[in-house]
C-alpha atoms as a PDB file:
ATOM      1  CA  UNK A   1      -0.737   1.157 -21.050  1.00  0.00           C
ATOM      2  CA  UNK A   2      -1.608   1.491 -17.598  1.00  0.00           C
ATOM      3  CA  UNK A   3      -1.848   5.050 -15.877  1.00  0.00           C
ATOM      4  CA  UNK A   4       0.648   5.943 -12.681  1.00  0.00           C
ATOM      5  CA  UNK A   5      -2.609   5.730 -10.599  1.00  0.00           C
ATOM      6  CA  UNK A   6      -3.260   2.003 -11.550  1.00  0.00           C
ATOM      7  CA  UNK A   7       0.962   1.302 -10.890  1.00  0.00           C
ATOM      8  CA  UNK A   8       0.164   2.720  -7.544  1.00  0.00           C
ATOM      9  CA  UNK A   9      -2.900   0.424  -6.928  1.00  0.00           C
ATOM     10  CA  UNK A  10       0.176  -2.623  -6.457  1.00  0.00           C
ATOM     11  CA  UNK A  11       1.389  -0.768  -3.111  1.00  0.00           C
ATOM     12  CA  UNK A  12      -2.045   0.057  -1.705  1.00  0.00           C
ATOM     13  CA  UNK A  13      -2.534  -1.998   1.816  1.00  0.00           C
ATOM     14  CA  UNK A  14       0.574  -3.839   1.714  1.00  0.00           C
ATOM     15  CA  UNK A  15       1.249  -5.729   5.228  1.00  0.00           C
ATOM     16  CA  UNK A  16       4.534  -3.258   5.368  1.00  0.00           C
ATOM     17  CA  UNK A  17       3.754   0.716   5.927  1.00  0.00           C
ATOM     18  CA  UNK A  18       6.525   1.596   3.150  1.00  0.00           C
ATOM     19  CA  UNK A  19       6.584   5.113   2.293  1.00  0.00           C
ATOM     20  CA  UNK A  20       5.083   3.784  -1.193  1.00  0.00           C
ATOM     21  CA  UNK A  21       2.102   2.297   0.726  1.00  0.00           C
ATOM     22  CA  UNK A  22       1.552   5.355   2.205  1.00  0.00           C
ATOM     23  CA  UNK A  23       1.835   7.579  -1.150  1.00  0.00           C
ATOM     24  CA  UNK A  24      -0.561   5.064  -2.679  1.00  0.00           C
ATOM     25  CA  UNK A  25      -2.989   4.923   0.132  1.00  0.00           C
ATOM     26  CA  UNK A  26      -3.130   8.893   0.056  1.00  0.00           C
ATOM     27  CA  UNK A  27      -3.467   8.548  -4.160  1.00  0.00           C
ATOM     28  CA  UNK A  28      -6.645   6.384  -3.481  1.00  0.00           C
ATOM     29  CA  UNK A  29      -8.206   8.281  -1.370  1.00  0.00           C
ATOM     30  CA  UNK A  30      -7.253  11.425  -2.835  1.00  0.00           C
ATOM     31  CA  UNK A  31     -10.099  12.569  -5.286  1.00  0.00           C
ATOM     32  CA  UNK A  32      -8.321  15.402  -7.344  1.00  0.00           C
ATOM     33  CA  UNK A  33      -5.351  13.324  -7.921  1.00  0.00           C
ATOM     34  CA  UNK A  34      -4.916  13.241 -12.292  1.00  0.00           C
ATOM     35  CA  UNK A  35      -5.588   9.570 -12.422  1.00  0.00           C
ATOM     36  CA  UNK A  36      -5.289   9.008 -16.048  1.00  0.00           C
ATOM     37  CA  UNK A  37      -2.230  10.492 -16.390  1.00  0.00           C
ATOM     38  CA  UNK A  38       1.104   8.832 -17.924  1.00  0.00           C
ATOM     39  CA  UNK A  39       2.831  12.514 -17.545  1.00  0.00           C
ATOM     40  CA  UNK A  40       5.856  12.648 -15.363  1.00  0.00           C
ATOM     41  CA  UNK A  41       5.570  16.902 -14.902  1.00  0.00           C
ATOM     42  CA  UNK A  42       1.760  16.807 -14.274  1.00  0.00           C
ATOM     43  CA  UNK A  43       2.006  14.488 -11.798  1.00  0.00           C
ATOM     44  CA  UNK A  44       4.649  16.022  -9.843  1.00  0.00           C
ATOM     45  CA  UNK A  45       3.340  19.506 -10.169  1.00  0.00           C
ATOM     46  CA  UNK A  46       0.540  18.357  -8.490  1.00  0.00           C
ATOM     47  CA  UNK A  47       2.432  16.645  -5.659  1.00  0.00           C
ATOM     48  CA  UNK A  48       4.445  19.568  -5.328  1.00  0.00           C
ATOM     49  CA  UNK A  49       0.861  21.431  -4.536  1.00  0.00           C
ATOM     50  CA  UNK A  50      -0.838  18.855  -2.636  1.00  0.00           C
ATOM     51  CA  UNK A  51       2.229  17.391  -0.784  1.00  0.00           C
ATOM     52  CA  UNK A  52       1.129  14.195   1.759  1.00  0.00           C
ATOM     53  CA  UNK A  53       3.920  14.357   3.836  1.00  0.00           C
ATOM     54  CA  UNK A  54       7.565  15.325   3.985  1.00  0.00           C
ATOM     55  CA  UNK A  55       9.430  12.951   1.349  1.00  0.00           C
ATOM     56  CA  UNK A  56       6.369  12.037  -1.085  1.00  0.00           C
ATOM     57  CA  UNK A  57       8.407  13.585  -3.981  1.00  0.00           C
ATOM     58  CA  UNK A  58      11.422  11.875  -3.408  1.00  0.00           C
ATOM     59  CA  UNK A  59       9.493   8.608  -3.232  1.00  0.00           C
ATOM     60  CA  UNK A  60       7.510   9.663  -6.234  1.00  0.00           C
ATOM     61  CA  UNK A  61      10.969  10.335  -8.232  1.00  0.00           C
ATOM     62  CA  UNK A  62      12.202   6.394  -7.421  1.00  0.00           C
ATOM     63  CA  UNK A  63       8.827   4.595  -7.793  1.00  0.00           C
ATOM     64  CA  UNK A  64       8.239   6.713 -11.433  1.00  0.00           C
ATOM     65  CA  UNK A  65      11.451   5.124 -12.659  1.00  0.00           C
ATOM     66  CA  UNK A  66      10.409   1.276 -11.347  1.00  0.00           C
ATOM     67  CA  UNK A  67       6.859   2.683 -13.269  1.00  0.00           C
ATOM     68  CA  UNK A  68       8.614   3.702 -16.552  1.00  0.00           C
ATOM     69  CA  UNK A  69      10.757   0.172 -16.695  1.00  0.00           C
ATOM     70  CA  UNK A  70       7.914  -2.214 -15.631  1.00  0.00           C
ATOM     71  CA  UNK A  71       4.823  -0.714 -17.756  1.00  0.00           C
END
């Protein structure tokens, strides 16, 4: 089963600046981020803490439901 980090590696560089590219593109590069993790509240919590700009947990809520259908 793949981690959230690795479902995040799909949006990295698209052509389009989505607000997914940009969460995924701030994942990468982001060296703390829990990168094996397949838990929803650890995730978020540290989101909520280290927050890349104004609507990442909204667009964290929406892509972890595409992650939990398509994994």
């Amino acid at each position: 089963m793949q981690s959230f980090h690795q479902y995040m590696m799909r949006y990295r560089g698209a052509k389009s600046n989505t607000e997914a590219r940009q969460l995924a593109d701030w994942i990468f590069y982001d060296h703390d981020f829990p990168k094996h993790s397949h838990n929803y509240d650890e995730i978020s919590r540290y989101l909520e803490w280290n927050i890349p700009f104004t609507n990442a947990i909204t667009v964290y809520d929406n892509l972890w439901q595409d992650y939990l259908e398509n994994r």
